[in-house]
Protein backbone atom coordinates (compact mmCIF):
# COMPACT_ATOMS: atom_id res chain seq x y z
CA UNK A 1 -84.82 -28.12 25.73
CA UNK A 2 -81.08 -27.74 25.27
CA UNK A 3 -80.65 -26.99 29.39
CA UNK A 4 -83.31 -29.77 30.53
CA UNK A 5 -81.52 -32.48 28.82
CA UNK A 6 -78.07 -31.18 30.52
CA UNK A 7 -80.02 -31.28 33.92
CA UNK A 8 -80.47 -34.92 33.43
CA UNK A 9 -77.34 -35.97 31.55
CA UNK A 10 -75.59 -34.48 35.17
CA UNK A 11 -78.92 -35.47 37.37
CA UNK A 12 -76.75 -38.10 39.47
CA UNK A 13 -73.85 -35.63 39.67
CA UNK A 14 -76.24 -32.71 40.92
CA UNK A 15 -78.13 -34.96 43.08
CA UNK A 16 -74.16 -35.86 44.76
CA UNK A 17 -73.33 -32.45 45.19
CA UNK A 18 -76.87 -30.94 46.82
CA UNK A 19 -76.56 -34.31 49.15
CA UNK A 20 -73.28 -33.65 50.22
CA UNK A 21 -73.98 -29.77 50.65
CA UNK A 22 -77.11 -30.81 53.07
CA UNK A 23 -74.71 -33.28 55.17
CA UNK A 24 -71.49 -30.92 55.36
CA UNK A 25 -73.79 -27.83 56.40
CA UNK A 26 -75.39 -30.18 59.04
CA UNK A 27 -71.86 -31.08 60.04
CA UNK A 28 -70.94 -27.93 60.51
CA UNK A 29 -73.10 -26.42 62.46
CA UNK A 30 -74.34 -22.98 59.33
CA UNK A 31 -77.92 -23.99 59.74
CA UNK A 32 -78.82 -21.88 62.75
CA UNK A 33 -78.02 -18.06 62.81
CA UNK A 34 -74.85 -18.02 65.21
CA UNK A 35 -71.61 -19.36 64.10
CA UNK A 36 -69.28 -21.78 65.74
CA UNK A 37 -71.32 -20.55 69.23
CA UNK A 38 -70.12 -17.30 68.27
CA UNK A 39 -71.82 -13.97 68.32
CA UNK A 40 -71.32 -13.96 64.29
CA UNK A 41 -73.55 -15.41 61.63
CA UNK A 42 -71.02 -17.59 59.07
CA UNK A 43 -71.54 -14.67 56.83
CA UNK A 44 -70.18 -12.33 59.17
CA UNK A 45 -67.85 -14.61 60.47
CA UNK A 46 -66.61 -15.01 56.37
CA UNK A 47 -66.31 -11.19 56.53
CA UNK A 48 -64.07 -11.11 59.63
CA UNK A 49 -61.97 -13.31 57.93
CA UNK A 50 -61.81 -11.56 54.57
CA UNK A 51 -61.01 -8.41 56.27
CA UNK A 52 -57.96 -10.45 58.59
CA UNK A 53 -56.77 -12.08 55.75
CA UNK A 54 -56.23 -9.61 53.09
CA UNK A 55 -52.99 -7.46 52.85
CA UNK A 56 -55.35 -4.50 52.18
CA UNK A 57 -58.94 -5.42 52.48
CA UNK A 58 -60.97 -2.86 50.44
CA UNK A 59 -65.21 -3.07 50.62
CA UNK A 60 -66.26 -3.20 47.07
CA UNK A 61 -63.82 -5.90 46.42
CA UNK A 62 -64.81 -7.92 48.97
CA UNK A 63 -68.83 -7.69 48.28
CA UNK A 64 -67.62 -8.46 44.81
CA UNK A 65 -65.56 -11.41 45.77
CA UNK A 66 -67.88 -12.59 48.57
CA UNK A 67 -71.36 -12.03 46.21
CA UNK A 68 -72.97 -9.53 48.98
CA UNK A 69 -75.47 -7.03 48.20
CA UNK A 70 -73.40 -3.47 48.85
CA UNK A 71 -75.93 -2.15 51.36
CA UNK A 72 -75.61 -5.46 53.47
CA UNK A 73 -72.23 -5.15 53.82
CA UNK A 74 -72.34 -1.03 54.20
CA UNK A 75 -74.57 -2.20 57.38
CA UNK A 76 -71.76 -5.21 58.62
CA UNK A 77 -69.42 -2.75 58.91
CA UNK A 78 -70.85 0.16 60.33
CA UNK A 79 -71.62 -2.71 63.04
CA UNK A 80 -68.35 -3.98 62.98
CA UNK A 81 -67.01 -0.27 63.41
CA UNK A 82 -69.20 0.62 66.43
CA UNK A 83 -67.77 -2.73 68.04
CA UNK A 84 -64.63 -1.30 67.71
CA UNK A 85 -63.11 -3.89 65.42
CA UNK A 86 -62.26 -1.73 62.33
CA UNK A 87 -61.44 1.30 61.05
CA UNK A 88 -62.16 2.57 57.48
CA UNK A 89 -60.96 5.63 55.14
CA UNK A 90 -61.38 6.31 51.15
CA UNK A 91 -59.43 3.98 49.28
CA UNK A 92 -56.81 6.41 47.49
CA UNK A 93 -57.77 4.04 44.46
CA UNK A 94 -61.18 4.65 44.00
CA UNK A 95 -63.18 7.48 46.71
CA UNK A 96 -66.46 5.68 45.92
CA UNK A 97 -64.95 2.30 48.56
CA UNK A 98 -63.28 2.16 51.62
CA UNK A 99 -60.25 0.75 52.58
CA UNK A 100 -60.62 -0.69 55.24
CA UNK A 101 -58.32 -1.60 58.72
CA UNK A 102 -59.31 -4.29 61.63
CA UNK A 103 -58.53 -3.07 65.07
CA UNK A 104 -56.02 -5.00 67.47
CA UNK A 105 -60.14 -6.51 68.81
CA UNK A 106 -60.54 -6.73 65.58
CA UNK A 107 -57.73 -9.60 64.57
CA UNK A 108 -58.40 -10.78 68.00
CA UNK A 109 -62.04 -11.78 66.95
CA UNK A 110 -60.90 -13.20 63.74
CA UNK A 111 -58.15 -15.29 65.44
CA UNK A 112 -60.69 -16.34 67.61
CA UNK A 113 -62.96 -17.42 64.87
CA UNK A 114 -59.96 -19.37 63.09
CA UNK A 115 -59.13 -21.28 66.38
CA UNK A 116 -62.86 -22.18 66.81
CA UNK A 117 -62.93 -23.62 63.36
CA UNK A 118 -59.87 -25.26 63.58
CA UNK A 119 -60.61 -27.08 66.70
CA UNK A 120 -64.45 -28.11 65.26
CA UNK A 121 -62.73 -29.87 62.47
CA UNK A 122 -59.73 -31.21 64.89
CA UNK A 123 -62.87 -32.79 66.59
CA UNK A 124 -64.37 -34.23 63.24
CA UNK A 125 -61.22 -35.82 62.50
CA UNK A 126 -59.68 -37.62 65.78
CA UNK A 127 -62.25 -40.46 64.73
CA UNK A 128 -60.09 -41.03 61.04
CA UNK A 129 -56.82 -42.13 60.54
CA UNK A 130 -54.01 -40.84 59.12
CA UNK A 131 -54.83 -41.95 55.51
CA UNK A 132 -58.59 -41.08 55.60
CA UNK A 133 -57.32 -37.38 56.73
CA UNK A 134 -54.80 -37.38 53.73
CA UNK A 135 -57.56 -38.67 51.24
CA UNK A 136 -60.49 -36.35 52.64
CA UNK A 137 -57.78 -33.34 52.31
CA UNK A 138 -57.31 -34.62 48.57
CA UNK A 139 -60.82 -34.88 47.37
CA UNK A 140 -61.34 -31.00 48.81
CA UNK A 141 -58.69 -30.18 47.19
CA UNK A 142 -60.02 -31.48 44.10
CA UNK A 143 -63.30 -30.21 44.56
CA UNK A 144 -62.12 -27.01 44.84
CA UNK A 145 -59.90 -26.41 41.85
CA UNK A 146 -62.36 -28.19 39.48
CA UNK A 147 -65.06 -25.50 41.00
CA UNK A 148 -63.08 -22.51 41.20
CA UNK A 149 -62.58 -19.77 38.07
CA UNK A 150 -58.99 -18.31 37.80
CA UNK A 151 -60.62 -14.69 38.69
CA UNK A 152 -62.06 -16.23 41.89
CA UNK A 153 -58.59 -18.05 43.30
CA UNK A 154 -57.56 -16.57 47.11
CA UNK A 155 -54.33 -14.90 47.38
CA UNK A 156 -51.98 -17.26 47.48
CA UNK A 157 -51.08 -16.44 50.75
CA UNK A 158 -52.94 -15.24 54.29
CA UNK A 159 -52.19 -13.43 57.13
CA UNK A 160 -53.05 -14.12 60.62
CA UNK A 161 -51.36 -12.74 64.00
CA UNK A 162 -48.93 -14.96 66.33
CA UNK A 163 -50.29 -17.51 68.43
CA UNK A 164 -48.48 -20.27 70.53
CA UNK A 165 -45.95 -21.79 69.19
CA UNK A 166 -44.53 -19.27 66.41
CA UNK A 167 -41.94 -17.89 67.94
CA UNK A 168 -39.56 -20.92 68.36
CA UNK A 169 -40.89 -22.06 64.91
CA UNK A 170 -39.44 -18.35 63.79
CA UNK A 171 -36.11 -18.52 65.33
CA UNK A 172 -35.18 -21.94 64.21
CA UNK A 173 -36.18 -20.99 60.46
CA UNK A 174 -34.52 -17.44 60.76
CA UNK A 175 -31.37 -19.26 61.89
CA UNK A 176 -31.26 -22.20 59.16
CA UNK A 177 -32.05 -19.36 56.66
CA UNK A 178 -29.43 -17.16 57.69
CA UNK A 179 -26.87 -19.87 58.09
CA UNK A 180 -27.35 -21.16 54.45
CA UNK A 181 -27.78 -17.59 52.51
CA UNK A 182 -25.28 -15.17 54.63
CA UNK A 183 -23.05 -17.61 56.31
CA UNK A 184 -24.20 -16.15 59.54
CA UNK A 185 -22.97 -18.10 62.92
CA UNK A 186 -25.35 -19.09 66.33
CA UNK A 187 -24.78 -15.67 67.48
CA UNK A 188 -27.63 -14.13 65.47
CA UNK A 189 -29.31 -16.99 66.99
CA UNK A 190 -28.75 -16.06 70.49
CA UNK A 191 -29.99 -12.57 69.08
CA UNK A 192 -33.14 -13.62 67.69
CA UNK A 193 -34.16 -15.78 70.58
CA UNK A 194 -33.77 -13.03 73.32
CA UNK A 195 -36.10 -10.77 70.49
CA UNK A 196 -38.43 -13.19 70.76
CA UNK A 197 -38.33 -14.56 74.25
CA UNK A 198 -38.28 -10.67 75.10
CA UNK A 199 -41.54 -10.02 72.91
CA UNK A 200 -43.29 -13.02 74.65
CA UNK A 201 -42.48 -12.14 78.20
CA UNK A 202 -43.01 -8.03 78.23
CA UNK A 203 -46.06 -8.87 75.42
CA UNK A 204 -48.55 -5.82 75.54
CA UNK A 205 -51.47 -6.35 73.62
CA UNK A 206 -53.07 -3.60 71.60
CA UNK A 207 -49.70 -2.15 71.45
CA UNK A 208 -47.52 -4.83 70.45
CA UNK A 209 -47.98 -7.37 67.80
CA UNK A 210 -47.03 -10.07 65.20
CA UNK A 211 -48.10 -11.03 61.90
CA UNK A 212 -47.52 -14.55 60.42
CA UNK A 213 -47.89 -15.32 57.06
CA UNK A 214 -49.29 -18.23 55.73
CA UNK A 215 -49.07 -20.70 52.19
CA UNK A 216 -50.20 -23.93 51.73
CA UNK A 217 -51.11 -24.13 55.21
CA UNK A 218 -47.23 -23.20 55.84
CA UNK A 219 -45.77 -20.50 58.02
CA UNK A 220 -43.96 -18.23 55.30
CA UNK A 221 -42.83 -15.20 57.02
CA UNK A 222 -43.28 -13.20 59.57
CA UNK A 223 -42.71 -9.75 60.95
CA UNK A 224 -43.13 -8.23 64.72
CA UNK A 225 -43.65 -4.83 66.14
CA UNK A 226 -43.04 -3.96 69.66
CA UNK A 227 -43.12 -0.82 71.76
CA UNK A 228 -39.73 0.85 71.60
CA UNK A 229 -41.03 3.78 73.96
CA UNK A 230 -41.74 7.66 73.69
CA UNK A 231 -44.15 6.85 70.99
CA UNK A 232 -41.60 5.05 68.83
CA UNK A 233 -42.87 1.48 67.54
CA UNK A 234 -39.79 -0.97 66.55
CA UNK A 235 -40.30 -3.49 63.41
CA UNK A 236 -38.57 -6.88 64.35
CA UNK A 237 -37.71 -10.07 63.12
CA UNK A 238 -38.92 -9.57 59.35
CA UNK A 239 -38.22 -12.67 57.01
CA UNK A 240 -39.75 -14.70 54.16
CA UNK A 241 -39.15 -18.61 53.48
CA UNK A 242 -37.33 -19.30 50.11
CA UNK A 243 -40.39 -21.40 48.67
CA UNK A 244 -42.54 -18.06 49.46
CA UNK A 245 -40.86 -15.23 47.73
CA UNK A 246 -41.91 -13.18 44.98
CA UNK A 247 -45.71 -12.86 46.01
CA UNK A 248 -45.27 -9.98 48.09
CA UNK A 249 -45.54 -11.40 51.54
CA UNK A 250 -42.42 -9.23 52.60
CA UNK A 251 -44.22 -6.02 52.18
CA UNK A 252 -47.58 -7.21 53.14
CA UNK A 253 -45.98 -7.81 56.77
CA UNK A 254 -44.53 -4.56 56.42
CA UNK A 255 -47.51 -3.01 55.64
CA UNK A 256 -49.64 -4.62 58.41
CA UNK A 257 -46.92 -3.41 60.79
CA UNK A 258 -47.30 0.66 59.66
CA UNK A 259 -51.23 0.13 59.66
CA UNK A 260 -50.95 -1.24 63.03
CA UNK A 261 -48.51 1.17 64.25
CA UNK A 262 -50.43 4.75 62.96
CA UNK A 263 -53.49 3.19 64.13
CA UNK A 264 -52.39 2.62 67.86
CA UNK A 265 -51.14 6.21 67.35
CA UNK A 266 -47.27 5.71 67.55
CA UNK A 267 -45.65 8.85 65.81
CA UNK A 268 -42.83 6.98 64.54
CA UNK A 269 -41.50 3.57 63.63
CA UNK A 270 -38.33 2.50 62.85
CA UNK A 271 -35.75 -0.49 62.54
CA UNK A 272 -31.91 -2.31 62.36
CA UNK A 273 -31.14 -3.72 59.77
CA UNK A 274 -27.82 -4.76 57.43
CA UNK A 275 -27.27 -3.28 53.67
CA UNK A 276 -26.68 -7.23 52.69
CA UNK A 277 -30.90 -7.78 53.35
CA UNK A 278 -30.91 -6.04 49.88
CA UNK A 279 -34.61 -7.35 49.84
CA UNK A 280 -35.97 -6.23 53.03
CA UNK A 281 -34.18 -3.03 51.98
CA UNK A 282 -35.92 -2.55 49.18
CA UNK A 283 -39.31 -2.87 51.30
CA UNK A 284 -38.52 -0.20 53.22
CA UNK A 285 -37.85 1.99 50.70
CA UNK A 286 -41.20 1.36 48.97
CA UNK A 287 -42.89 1.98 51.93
CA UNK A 288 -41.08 5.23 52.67
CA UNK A 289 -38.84 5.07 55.66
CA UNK A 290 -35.59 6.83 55.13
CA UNK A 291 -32.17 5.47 56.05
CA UNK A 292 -31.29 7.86 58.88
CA UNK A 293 -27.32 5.89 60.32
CA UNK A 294 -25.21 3.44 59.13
CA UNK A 295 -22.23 1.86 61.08
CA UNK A 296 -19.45 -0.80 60.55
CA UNK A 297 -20.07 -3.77 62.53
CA UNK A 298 -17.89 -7.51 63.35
CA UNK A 299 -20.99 -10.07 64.01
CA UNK A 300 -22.52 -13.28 63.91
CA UNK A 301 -19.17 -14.25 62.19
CA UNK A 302 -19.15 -11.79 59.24
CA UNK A 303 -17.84 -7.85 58.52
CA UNK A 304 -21.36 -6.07 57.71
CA UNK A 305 -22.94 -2.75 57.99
CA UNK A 306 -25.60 -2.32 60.30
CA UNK A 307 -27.87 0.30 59.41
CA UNK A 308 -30.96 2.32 61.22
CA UNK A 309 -34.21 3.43 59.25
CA UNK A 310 -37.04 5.59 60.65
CA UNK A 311 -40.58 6.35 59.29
CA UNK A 312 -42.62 9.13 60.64
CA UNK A 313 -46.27 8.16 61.08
């Protein structure tokens, strides 16, 4: 008796919800099998993203997470893996999951998959104004904290690779940052744009890429690898925004680049750097490259020492 009379003391509230559920689905496109004219059902498509998203995706967290029966997903990514868009091995954690890796086709799926959503909704919302976006962004917003439990809550952060536009986003925030903390002048500027207008114009995908990170629907860091030749990959252009430290997005881009780089086969990686990045140099540690030369250096305006660490893949 107890749950029936709940049922109708929230009947108009329930009614709401299932009515907007039916419309939004509609509007979206998730009743038929394929996905945003993809060759991915939404569920596989939610997979794709999971597995893009997380610093280090592992299976039985993300059937627990996503609600999946185990042997459904077992199947997705044996599927996935014959595709060629992942890789898996035991997760040192626990041998009975897998940890699990997406390809270079792998990311380019899921990017693919992002940029199809993004421009479906684009499309839903030329017709609104500027207010009606900011309102219908609010009352998601809302919908979604008063639904979600504080077990269930995304990282607060993603990770996606570079698309148009990043790299001169990247150099002007690498500069202002710079500038403010270290006092550094334009010519680390002129540095960081020929890195980056370099790693656009000699771009080689499957061997070469970058990760951006993501909060609040912010870029908050980033981190490039490119091929430094003889089987040596090169780690570029690491930073994190001030508003997104301390969650770990520094060594999540770090850790996407060594994935990347021993799973493109590289034997070794390595990287410049100056002993005043005391936080990037404390990432590297952590993730085991060694300091391997160390030199005196007058640039960008300042006295600093330069130094070189290597990690053997």
């Amino acid at each position: 008796m107890t749950n029936h009379a709940n049922l109708n003391d929230h009947l108009e509230t329930i009614e709401a919800v299932r009515a907007f559920n039916r419309f939004y689905t509609n509007q979206l496109g998730l009743i038929g099998r394929a996905f945003l004219d993809s060759p991915y059902s939404l569920t596989e498509a939610r997979i794709l993203f999971e597995l893009n998203a997380r610093p280090t995706p592992v299976a039985k967290q993300i059937a627990e997470d996503l609600q999946l029966d185990t042997a459904y997903l077992s199947r997705t990514l044996k599927a996935f893996r014959e595709k060629g868009l992942l890789t898996t091995r035991p997760d040192p954690v626990d041998k009975r999951s897998q940890s699990i890796w997406l390809t270079a086709k792998g990311r380019a799926q899921a990017a693919d998959l992002a940029d199809r959503s993004r421009r479906q909704i684009a499309e839903q919302l030329k017709g609104l104004s500027d207010a009606q976006q900011k309102s219908m962004g609010e009352a998601m917003t809302t919908i979604s904290a008063l639904l979600a439990h504080d077990e269930e809550r995304q990282p607060p952060y993603t990770i996606r690779p570079h698309a148009p536009g990043d790299i001169g986003w990247i150099i002007h925030r690498q500069m202002k940052i710079y500038a403010t903390e270290y006092g550094w002048n334009d010519a680390y500027e002129a540095l960081i744009a020929r890195i980056g207008g370099d790693f656009l114009a000699n771009f080689k995908p499957g061997r070469e890429c970058g990760w951006i990170a993501e909060k609040d629907g912010t870029i908050a860091g980033s981190v490039f690898l490119v091929d430094a030749g003889e089987g040596v990959a090169k780690l570029r252009l690491l930073y994190v925004e001030p508003f997104a430290r301390g969650f770990g997005i520094g060594r999540t881009l770090v850790k996407s680049c060594v994935n990347f780089a021993r799973e493109t086969g590289y034997r070794q990686m390595t990287l410049w750097t100056n002993d005043i990045l005391v936080a990037a140099r404390r990432i590297y540690e952590a993730e085991n490259f060694v300091l391997v030369a160390e030199e005196r250096h007058n640039s960008f305006g300042k006295d600093l020492n330069g130094q070189t660490w290597q990690l053997d893949l």
